[in-house]
Every structure is written in structure tokens, then in C-alpha cells.
C-alpha atoms as a PDB file:
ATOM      1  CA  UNK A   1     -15.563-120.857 330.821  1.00  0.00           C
ATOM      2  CA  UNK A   2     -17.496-121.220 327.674  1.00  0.00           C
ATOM      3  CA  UNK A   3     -16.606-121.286 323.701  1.00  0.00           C
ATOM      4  CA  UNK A   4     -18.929-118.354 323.114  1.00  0.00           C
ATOM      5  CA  UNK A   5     -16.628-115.763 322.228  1.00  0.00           C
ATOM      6  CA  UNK A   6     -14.448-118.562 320.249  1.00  0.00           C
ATOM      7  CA  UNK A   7     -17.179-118.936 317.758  1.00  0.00           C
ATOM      8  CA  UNK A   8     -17.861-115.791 317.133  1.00  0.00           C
ATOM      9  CA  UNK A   9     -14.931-114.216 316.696  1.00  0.00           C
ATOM     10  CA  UNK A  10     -13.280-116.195 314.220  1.00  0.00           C
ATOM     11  CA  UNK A  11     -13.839-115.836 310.368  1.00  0.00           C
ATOM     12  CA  UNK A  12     -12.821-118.526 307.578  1.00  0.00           C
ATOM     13  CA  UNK A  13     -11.699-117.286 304.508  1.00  0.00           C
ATOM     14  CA  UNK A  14     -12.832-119.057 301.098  1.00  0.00           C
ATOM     15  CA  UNK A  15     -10.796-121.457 299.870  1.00  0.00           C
ATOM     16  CA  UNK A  16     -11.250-119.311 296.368  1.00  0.00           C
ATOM     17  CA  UNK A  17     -13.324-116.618 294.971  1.00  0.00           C
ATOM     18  CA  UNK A  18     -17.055-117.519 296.149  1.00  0.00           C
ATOM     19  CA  UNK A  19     -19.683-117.977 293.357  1.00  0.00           C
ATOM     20  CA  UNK A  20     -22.059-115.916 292.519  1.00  0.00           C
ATOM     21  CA  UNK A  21     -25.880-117.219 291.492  1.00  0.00           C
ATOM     22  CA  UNK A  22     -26.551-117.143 288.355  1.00  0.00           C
ATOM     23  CA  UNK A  23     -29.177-114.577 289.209  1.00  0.00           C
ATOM     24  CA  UNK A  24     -27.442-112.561 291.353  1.00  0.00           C
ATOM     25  CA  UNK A  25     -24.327-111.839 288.875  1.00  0.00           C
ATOM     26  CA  UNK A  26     -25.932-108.938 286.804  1.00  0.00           C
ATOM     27  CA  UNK A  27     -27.245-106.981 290.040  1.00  0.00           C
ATOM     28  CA  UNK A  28     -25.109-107.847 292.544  1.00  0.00           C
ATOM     29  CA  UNK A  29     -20.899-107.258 293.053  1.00  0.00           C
ATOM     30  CA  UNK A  30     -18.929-110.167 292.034  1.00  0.00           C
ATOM     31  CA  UNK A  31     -16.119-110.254 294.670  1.00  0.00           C
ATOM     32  CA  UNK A  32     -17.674-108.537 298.217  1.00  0.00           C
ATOM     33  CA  UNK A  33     -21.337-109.640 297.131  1.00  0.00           C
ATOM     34  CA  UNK A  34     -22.942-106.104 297.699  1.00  0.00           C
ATOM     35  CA  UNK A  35     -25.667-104.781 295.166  1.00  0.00           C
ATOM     36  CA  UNK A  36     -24.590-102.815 292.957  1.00  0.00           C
ATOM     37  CA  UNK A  37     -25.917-100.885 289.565  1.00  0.00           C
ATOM     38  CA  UNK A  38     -24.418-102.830 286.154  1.00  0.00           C
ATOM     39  CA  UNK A  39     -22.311 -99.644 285.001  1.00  0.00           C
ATOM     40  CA  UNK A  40     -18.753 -99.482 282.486  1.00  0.00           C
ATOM     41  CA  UNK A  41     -17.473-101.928 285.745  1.00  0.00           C
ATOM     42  CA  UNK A  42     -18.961-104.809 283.970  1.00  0.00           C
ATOM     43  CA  UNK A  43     -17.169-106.996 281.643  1.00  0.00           C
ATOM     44  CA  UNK A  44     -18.393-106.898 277.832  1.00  0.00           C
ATOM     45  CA  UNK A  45     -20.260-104.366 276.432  1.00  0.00           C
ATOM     46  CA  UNK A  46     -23.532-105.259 277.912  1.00  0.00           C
ATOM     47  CA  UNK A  47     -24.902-106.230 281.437  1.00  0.00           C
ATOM     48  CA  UNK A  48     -27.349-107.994 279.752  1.00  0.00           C
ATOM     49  CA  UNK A  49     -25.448-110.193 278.403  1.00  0.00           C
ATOM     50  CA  UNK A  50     -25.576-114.267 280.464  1.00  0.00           C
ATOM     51  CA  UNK A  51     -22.887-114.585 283.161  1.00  0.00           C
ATOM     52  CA  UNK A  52     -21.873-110.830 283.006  1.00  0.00           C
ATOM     53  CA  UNK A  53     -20.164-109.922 286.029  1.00  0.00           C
ATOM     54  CA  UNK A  54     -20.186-106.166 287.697  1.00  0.00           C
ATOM     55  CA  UNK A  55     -18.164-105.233 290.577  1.00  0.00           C
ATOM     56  CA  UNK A  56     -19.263-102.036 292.501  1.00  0.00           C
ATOM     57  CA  UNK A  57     -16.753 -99.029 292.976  1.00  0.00           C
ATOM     58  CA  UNK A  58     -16.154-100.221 297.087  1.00  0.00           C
ATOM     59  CA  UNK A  59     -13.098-100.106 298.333  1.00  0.00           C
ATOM     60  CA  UNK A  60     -11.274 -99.445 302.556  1.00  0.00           C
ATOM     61  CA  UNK A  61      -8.128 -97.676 303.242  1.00  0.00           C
ATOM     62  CA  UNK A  62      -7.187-101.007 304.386  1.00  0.00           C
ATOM     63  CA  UNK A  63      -7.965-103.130 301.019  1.00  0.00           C
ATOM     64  CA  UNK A  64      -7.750-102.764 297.330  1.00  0.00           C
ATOM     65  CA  UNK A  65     -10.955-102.035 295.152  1.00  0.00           C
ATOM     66  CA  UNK A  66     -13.657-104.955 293.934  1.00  0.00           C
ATOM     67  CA  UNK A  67     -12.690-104.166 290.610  1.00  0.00           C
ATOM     68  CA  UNK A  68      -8.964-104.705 291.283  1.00  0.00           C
ATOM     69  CA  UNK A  69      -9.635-107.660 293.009  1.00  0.00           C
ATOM     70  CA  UNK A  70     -11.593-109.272 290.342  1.00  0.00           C
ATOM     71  CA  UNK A  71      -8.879-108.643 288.244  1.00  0.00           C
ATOM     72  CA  UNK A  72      -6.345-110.047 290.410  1.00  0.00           C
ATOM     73  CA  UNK A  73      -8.297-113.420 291.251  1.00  0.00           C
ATOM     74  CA  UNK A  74      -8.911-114.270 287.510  1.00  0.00           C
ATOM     75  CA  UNK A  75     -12.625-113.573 287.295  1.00  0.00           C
ATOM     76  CA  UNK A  76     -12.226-110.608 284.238  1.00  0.00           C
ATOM     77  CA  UNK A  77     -10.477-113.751 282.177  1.00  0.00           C
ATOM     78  CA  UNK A  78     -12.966-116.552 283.422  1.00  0.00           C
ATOM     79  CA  UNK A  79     -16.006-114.495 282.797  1.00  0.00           C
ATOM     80  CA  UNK A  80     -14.297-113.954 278.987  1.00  0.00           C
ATOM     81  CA  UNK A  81     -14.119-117.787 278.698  1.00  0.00           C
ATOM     82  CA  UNK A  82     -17.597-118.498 279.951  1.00  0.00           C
ATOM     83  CA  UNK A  83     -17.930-116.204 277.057  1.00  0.00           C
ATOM     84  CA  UNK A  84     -16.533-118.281 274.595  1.00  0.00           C
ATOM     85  CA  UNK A  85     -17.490-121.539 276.086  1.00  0.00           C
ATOM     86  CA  UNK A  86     -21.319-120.616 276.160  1.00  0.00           C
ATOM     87  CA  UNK A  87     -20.674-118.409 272.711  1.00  0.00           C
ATOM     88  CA  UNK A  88     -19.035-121.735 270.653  1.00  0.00           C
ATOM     89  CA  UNK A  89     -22.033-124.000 272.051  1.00  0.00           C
ATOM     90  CA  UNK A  90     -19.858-126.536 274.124  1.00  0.00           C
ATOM     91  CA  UNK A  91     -22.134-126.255 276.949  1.00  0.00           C
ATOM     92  CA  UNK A  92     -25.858-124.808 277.376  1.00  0.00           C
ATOM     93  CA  UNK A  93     -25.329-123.062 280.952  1.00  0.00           C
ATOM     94  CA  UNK A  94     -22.737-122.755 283.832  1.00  0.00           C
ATOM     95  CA  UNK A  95     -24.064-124.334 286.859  1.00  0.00           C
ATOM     96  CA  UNK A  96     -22.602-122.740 290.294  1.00  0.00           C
ATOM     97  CA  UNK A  97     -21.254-125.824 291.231  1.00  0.00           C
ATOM     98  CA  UNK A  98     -19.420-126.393 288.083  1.00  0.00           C
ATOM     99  CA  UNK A  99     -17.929-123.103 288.615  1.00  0.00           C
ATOM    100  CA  UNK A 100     -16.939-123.613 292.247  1.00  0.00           C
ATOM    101  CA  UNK A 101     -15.427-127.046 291.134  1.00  0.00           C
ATOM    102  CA  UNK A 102     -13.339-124.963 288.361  1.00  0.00           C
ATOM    103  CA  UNK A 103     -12.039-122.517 290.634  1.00  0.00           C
ATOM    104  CA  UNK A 104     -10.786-125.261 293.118  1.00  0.00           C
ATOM    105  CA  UNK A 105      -9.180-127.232 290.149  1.00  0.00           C
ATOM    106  CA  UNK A 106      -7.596-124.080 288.776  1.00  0.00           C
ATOM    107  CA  UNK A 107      -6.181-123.156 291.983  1.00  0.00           C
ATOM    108  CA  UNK A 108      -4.335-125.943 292.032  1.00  0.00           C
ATOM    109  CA  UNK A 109      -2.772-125.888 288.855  1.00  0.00           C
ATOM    110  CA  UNK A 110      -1.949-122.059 288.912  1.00  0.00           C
ATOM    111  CA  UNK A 111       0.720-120.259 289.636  1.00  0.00           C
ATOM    112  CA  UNK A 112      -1.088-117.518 291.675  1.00  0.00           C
ATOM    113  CA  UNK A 113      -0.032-114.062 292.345  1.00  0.00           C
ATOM    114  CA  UNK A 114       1.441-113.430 295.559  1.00  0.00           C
ATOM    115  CA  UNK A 115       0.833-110.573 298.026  1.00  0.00           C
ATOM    116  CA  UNK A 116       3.582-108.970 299.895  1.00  0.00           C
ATOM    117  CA  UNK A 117       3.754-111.543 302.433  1.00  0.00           C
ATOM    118  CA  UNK A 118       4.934-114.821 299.382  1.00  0.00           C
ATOM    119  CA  UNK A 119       1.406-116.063 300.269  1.00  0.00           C
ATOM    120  CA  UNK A 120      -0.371-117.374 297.023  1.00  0.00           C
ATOM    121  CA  UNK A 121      -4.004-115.826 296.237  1.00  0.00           C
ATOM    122  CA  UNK A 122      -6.395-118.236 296.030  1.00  0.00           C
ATOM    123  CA  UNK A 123      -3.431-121.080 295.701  1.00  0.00           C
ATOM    124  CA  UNK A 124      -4.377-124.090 296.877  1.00  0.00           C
ATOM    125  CA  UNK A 125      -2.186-127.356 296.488  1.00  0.00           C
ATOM    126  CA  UNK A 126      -3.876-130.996 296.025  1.00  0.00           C
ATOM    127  CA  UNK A 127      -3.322-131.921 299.229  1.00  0.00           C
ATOM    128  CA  UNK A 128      -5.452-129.178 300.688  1.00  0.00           C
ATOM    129  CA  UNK A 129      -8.255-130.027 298.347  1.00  0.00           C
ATOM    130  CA  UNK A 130      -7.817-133.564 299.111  1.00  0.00           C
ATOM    131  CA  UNK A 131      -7.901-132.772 303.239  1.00  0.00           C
ATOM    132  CA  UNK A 132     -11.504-132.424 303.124  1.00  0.00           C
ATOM    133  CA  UNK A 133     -13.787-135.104 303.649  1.00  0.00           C
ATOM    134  CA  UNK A 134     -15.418-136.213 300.865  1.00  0.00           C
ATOM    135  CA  UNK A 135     -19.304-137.585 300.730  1.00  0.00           C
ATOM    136  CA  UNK A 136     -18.854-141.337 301.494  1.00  0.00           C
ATOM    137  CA  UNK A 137     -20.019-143.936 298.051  1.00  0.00           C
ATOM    138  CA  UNK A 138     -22.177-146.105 300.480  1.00  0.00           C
ATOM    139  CA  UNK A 139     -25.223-144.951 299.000  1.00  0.00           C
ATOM    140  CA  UNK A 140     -25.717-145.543 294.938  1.00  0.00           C
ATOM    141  CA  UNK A 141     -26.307-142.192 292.939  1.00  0.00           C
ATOM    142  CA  UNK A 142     -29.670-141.264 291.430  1.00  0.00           C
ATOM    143  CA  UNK A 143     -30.280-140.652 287.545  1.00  0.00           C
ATOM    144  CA  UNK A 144     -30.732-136.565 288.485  1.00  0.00           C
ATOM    145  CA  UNK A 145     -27.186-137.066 291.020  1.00  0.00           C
ATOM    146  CA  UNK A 146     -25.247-138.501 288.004  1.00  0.00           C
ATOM    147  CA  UNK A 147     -26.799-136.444 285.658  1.00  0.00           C
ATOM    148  CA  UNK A 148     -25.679-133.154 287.271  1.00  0.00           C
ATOM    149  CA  UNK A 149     -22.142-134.761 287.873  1.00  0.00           C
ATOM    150  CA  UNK A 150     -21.614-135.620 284.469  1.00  0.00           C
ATOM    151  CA  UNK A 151     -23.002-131.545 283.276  1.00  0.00           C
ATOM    152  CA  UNK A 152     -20.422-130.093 286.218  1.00  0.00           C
ATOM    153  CA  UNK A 153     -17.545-132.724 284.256  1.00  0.00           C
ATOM    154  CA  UNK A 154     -18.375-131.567 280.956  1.00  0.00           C
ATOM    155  CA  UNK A 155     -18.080-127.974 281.951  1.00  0.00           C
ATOM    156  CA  UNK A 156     -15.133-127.800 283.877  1.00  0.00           C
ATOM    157  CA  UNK A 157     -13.335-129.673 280.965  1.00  0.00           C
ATOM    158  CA  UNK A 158     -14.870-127.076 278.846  1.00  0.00           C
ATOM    159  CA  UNK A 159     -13.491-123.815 280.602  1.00  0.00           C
ATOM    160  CA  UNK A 160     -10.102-125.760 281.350  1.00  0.00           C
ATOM    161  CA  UNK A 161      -9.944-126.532 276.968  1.00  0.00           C
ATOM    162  CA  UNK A 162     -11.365-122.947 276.043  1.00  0.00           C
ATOM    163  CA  UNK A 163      -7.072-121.993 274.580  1.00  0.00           C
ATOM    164  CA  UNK A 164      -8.581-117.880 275.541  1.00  0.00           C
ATOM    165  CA  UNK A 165      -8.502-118.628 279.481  1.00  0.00           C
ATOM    166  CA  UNK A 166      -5.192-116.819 280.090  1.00  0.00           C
ATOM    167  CA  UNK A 167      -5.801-116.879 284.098  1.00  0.00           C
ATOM    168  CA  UNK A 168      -4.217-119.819 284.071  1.00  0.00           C
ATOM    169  CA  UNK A 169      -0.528-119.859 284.356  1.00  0.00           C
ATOM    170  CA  UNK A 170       0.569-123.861 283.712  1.00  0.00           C
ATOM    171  CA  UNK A 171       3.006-124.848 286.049  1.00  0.00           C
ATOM    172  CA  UNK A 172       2.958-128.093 283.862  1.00  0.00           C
ATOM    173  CA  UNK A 173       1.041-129.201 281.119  1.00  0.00           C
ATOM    174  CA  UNK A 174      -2.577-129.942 281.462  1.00  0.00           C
ATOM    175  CA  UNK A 175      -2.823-133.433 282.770  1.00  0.00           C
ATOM    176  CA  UNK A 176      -4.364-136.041 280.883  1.00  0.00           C
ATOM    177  CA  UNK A 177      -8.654-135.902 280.210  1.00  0.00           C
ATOM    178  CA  UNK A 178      -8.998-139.168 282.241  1.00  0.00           C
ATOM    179  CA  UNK A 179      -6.809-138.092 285.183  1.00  0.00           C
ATOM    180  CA  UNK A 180      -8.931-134.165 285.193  1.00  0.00           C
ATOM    181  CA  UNK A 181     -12.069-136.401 285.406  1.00  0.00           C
ATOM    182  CA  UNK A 182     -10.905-138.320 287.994  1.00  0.00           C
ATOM    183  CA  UNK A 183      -9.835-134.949 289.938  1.00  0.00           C
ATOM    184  CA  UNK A 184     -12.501-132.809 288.948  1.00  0.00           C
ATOM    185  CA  UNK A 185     -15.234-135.830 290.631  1.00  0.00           C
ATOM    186  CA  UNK A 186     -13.015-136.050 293.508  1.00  0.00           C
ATOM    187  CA  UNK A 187     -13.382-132.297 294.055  1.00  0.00           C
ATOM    188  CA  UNK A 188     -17.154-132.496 293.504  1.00  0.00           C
ATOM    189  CA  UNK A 189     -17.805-134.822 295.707  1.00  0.00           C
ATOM    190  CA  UNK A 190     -16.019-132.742 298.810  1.00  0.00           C
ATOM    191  CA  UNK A 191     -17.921-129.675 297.488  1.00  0.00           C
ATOM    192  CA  UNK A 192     -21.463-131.270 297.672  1.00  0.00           C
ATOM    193  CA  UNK A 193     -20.374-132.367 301.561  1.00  0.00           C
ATOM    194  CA  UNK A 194     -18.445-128.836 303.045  1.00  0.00           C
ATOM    195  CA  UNK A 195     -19.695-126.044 300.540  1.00  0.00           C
ATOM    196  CA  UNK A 196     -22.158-123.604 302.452  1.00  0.00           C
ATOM    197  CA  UNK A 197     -24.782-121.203 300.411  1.00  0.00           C
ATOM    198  CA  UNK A 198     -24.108-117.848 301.229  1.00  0.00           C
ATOM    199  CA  UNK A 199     -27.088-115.572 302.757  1.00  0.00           C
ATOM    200  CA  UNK A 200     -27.839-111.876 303.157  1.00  0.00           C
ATOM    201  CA  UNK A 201     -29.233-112.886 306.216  1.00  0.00           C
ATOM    202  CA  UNK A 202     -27.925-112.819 310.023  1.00  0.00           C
ATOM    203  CA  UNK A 203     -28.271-116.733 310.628  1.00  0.00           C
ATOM    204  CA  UNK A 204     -30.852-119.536 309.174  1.00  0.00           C
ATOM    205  CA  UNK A 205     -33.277-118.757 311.646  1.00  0.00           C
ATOM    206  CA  UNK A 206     -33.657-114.968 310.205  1.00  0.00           C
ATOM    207  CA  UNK A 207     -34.100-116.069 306.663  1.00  0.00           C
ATOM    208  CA  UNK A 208     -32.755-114.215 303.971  1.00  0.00           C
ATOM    209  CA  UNK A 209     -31.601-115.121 300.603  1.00  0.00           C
ATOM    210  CA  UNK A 210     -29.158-117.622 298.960  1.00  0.00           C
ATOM    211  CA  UNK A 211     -26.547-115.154 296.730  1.00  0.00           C
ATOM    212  CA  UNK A 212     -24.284-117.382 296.047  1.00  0.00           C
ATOM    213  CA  UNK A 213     -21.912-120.384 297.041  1.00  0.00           C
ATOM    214  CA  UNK A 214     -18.196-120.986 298.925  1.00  0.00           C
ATOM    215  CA  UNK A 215     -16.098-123.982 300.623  1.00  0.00           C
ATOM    216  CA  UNK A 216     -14.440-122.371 303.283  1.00  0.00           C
ATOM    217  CA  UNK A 217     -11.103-122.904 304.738  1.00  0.00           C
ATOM    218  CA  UNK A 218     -10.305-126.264 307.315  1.00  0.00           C
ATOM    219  CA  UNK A 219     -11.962-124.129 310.630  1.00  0.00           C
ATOM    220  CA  UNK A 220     -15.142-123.998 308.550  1.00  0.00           C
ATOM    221  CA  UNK A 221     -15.288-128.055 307.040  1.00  0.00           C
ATOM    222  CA  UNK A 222     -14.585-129.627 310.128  1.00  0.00           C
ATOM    223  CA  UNK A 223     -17.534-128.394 311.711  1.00  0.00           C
ATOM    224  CA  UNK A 224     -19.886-131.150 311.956  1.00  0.00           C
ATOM    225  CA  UNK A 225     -24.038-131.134 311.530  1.00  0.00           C
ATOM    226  CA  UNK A 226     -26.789-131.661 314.335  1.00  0.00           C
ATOM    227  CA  UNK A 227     -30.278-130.688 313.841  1.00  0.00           C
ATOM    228  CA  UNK A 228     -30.536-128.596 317.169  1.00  0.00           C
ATOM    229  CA  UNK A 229     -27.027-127.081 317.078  1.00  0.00           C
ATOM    230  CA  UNK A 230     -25.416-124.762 319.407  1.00  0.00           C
ATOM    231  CA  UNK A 231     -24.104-122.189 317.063  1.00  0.00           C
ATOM    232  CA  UNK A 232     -24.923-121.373 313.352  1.00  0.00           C
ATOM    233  CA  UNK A 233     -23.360-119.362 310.621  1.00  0.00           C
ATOM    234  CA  UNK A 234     -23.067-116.204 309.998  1.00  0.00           C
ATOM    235  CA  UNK A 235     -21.477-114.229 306.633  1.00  0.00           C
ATOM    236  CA  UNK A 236     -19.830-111.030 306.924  1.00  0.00           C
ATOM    237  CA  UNK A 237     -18.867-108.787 303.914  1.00  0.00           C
ATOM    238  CA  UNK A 238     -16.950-105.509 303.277  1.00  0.00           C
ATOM    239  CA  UNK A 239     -15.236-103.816 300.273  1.00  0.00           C
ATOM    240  CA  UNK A 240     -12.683-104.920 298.366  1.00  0.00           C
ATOM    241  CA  UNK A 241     -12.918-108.824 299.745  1.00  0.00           C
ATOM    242  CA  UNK A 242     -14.807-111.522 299.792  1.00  0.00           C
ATOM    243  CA  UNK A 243     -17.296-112.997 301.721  1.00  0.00           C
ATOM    244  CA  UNK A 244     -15.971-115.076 305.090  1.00  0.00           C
ATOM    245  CA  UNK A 245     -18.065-117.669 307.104  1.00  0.00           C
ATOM    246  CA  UNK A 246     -18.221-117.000 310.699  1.00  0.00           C
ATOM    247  CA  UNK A 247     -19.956-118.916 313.771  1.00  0.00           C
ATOM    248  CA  UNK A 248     -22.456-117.468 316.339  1.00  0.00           C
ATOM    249  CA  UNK A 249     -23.317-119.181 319.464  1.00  0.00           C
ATOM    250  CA  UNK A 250     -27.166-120.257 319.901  1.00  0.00           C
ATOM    251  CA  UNK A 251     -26.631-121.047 323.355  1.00  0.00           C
ATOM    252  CA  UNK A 252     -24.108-121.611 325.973  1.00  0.00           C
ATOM    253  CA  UNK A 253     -21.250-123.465 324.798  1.00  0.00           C
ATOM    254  CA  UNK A 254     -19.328-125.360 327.628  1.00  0.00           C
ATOM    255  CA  UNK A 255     -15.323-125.674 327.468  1.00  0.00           C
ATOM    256  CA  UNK A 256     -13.902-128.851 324.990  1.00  0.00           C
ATOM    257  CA  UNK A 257     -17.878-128.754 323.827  1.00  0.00           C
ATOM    258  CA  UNK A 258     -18.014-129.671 320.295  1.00  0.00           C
ATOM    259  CA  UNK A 259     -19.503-126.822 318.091  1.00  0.00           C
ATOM    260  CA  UNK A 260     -21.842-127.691 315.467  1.00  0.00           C
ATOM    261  CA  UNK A 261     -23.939-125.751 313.160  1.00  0.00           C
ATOM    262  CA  UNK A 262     -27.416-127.488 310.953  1.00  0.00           C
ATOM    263  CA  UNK A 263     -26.667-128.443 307.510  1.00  0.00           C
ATOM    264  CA  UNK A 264     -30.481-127.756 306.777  1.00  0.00           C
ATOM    265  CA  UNK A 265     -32.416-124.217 306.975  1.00  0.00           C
ATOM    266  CA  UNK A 266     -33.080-124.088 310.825  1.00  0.00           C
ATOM    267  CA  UNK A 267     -36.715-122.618 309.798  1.00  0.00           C
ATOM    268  CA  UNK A 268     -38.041-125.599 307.941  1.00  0.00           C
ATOM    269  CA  UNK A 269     -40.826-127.563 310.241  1.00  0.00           C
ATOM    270  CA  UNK A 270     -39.115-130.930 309.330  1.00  0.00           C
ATOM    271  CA  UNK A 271     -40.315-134.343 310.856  1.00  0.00           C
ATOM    272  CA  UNK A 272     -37.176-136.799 312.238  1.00  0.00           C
ATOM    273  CA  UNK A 273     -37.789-138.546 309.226  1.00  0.00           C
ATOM    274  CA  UNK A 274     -37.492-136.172 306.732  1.00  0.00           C
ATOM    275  CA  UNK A 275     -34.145-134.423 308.178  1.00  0.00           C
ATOM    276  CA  UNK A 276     -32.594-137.543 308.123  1.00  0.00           C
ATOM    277  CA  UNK A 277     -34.049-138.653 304.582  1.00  0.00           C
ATOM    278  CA  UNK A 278     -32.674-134.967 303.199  1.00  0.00           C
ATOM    279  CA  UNK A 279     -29.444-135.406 304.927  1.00  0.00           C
ATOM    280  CA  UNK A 280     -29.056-138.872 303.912  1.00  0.00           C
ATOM    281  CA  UNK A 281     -29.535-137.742 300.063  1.00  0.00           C
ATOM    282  CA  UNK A 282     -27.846-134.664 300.337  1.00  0.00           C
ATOM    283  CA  UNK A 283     -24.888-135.469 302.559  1.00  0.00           C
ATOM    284  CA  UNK A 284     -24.681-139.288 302.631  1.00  0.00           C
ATOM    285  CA  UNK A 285     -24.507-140.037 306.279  1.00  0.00           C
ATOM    286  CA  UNK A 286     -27.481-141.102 308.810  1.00  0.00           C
ATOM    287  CA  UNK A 287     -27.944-138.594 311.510  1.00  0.00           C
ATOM    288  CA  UNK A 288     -27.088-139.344 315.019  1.00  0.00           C
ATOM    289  CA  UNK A 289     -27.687-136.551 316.726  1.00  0.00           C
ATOM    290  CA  UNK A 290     -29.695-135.960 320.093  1.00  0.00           C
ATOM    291  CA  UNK A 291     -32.549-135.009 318.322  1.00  0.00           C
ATOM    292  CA  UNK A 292     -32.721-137.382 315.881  1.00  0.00           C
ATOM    293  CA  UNK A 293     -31.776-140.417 318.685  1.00  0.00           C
ATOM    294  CA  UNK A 294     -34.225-139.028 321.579  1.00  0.00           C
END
């Protein structure tokens, strides 16, 4: 027998709402990631305006519409407080990874709706975050690595302050500035080491381009790098939800095989040495795989 089908057929969901590129927000739907036309969907008067969001008019028999699912997972009111976090000069820009970091934090501290079954949307509790593996501190940060942790600090405690952002419902009071920073880096750091950048394409090997970012359920973080895997990853989207992480097999996978998928683009010409360099900034561990040991 073989894992084939096994990694194929499953799908992980995102942890919470996936983020948009900045780029991609004006053109493309905010919740199932399709293109769609900026029209009276978006938020605010004007598509032009930065960080509006547009959802397209998609929907299934089987699911509720983009726009009511935007609604429902809190990205009308966050897009309103990027509003008036950008608008009051707090911050210059959003980064995606700030907002990724926010959602996560949020989700924790919300009291979510629920869906028919008592299940929370996009309700995660601290010990979920705090399951995945974070990057390890055993090599020091660069200037441009702090740098961009101290921006995705500063925003985070920006949205969570802005007193409009009513898509959070307290359970208890905001905790204290130094604890936040102390979650809001300990959420970072597990983003930078399981988040995955979401293509239009098929797999890595096909190309296509980056739309956006998502860290992806446990079936999806505890798959592990190698730089000649056996299976890679593939998105799939559909109205009314939002985009899920699947794996396809590359090759024959034998029974109680370990699955593992490239953490780089599997169409870069890359020398030993400069996987392992890229991985060792990026990800913080040396690569052992067979490719990298042979």
C-alpha cells in the first residue's frame, strides 16, 4: 500500500481568515480569493482607497455568500479599523504578517460566533496557538529580522487599541501591554516557521503567483521540509470559504513513509549551500535531508 491517496485527499482548514496581499485586496475576493471587479461589495466608499477589501457575489447551495462570510469572520470591522489606524497616523502600512499575527491573537481573545454545530468560527484557544512549533532562538536576529518584528508589534498593538474595532467581543479585559508583547512575539515567531504563501498555481513546480498568506490547521504544521520531497502543496478554493491547503504526492509514497513537502519554491536552481543558507535564515534549522547529506 502507499500514502498516495492519503495526501491528496485531505484538506486543512486555516487556523483564521487567510490574508490577503496587500496588492491583491482591491482586485481580488477577500474570503475565497477569486478575482473579482471592486463594485458596492467593497467596504468604504471607494476601492481605491489602501486596504479596501471587495468580496465577489459567489456563493454554493452548500455555503453562505463571500460577503456574508466576511461579515461573519470580522473582516467588514477590521478593514474599518485599519481605517482608523492608518487614517490617525499610528502606523504607516499593514504588513501581511502583522495582520495574520492579529487575527491569531484576536481569535483567542474572542468570543466567536458559533455555527449550528457549538463549534467557534475562527476560535482558537492559547493552547492551540501555543501547539505549534515555534522557530528555535539559536541563531541571533538581524537588524532587518528585528526591525520587521518590532513594525508587526507596533501594529498589532495598534489595531488591538483602535476603541472602533467592535469584532472583538472581550471575554476579559485586554491583558496588560507587556504580557500582548510577549504573546503577540510568541505568535510571530510560530507564524514565520508554519505559515505557507498561498498560490494560484497547481504546485511550486507550476509557478503561479503568491495572493496571499495562511497557518493552517495541526495536519498542515507538522509536515516537515526536505529539498526533494515526495509530495507538495496544493490550494483549493470555492465560494463562500476560504482557501484550504492540501497535499499531492510527487512520487510513490510507501506505508508509515513520512510525507514532506519543500519549504522553498521547488523551481529555484539552488546550490546545497544556498538552500541551506535560506533555510537557515528563514526557518532557523540546518537541513538534513538526503539531498542536502548525499
Amino acid at each position: 500500500g502507499n500514502n498516495n491517496n492519503a495526501a491528496s485527499r485531505k484538506r486543512a482548514r486555516p487556523m483564521v481568515p487567510p490574508v490577503l496581499l496587500e496588492g491583491q485586496r482591491s482586485s481580488r475576493c477577500a474570503v475565497c480569493f477569486g478575482p473579482c471587479v471592486p463594485s458596492k461589495k467593497t467596504t468604504g466608499a471607494e476601492s481605491s482607497q489602501p486596504y479596501a477589501m471587495v468580496t465577489c457575489s459567489s456563493s454554493s447551495m452548500s455555503s453562505m455568500s463571500c460577503e456574508q462570510m466576511a461579515i461573519k469572520a470580522g473582516l467588514v470591522a477590521e478593514t474599518k479599523t485599519i481605517w482608523n489606524v492608518l487614517g490617525h497616523g499610528r502606523i504607516p502600512k499593514v504588513l501581511p504578517t502583522a495582520l495574520l499575527v492579529y487575527r491569531l491573537l484576536v481569535s483567542t481573545l474572542a468570543h466567536a460566533d458559533h455555527d449550528e454545530n457549538g463549534r467557534g468560527v475562527h476560535s482558537n484557544s492559547w493552547s492551540e496557538i501555543l501547539n505549534m512549533t515555534g522557530q528555535p532562538e539559536r541563531y541571533p536576529k538581524n537588524d532587518n529580522a528585528q526591525a520587521h518584528e518590532q513594525a508587526v508589534v507596533l501594529t498589532v498593538l495598534a489595531l488591538l487599541q483602535d476603541t472602533s474595532n467592535h469584532s472583538i467581543r472581550h471575554k476579559t479585559p485586554l491583558p496588560t501591554e507587556q504580557l500582548l508583547v510577549l504573546r503577540i512575539r510568541e505568535i510571530l515567531s510560530r507564524v514565520k516557521a508554519n505559515a505557507f504563501s498561498i498560490t494560484d498555481g497547481n504546485s511550486d513546480e507550476e509557478g503561479g503567483h503568491v495572493l496571499g498568506t495562511a497557518v493552517f490547521e495541526h495536519a498542515a504544521y507538522l509536515v516537515n521540509h526536505a529539498c526533494s520531497p515526495n509530495a507538495v502543496q496544493q490550494f483549493s478554493f470555492g465560494p463562500g470559504q476560504f482557501p484550504c491547503l492540501g497535499l499531492v504526492a510527487r512520487q510513490t509514497i510507501e506505508a508509515n513513509s513520512e510525507i514532506t513537502i519543500s519549504y522553498l519554491p521547488m523551481n529555484l536552481n539552488w546550490t546545497k549551500q544556498e538552500r541551506r543558507c535560506h533555510l537557515r535564515q528563514a526557518y532557523h534549522f540546518d537541513c538534513e535531508c538526503r539531498l542536502c547529506v548525499e
